[in-house]
Protein backbone atom coordinates (compact mmCIF):
# COMPACT_ATOMS: atom_id res chain seq x y z
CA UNK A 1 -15.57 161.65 110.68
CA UNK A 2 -17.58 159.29 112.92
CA UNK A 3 -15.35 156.31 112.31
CA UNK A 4 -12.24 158.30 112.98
CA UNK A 5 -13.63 159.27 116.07
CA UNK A 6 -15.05 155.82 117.23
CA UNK A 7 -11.34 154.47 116.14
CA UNK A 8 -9.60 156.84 118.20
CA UNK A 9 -11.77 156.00 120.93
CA UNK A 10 -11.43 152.56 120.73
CA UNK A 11 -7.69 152.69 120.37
CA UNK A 12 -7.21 154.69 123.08
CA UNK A 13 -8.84 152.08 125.38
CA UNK A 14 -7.53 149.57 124.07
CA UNK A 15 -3.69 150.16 124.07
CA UNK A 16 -3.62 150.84 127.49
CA UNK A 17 -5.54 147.78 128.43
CA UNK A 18 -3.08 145.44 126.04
CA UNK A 19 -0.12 146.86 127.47
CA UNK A 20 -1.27 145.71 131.35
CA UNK A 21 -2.43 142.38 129.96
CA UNK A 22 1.09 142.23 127.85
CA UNK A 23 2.65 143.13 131.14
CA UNK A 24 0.20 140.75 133.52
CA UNK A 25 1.13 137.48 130.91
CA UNK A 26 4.83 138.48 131.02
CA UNK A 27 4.97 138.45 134.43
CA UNK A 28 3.18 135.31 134.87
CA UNK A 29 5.83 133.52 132.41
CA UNK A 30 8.13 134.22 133.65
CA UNK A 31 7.00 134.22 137.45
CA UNK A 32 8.30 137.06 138.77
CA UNK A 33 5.54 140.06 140.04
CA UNK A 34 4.39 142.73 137.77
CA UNK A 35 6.27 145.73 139.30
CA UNK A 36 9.54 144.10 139.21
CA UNK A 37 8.87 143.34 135.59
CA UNK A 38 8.27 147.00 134.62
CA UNK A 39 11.61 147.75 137.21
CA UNK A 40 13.63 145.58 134.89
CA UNK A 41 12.19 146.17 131.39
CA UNK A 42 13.65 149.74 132.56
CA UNK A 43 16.91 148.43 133.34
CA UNK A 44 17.19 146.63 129.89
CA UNK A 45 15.98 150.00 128.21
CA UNK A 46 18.68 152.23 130.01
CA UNK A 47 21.72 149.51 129.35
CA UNK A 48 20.34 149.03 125.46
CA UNK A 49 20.84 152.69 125.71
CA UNK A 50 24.32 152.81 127.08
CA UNK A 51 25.77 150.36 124.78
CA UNK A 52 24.08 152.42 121.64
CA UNK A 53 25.99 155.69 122.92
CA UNK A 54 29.23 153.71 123.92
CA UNK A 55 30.02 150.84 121.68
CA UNK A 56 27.20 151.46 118.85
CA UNK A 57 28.50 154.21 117.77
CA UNK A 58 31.63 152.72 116.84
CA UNK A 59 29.69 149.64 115.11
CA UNK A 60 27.77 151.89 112.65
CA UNK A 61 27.54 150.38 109.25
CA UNK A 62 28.81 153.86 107.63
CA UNK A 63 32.06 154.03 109.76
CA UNK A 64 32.30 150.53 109.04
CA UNK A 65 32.51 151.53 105.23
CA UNK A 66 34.57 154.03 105.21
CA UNK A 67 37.29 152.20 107.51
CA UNK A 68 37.37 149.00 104.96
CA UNK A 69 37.66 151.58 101.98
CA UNK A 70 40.62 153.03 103.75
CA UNK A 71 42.08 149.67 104.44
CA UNK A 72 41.54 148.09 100.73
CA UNK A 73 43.12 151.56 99.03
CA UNK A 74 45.99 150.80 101.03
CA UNK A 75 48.56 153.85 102.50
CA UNK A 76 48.76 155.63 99.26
């Protein structure tokens, strides 16, 4: 019971402290200031989004399938 509660402690203080050094390093590669990083990582995660809904849908592997079966049993 103790460990489980010094993990949970630990991991929550942790993950929020990797995510602004993540964020902090990321920006610094790539030189461009940490709030425009987090504005574009949203950008990316909206248009990612977009193409699942628009185009993804039509690439799933099941639909896929199902349209080469119908093309290898031929019109009959």
């Amino acid at each position: 019971m103790i460990a489980l509660l010094l993990y949970r402690t630990v991991a929550d203080q942790f993950v929020p402290w990797a995510m602004t050094l993540a964020t902090r390093m990321l920006a610094r590669g790539l030189n461009m200031p940490e709030p425009l990083v987090h504005s574009t990582g949203d950008y990316v995660l909206a248009q990612v989004i977009a193409f699942e809904h628009g185009v993804g849908r039509s690439l799933c592997p099941f639909r896929l399938a199902r349209l080469l079966r119908a093309w290898w049993r031929g019109p009959y």
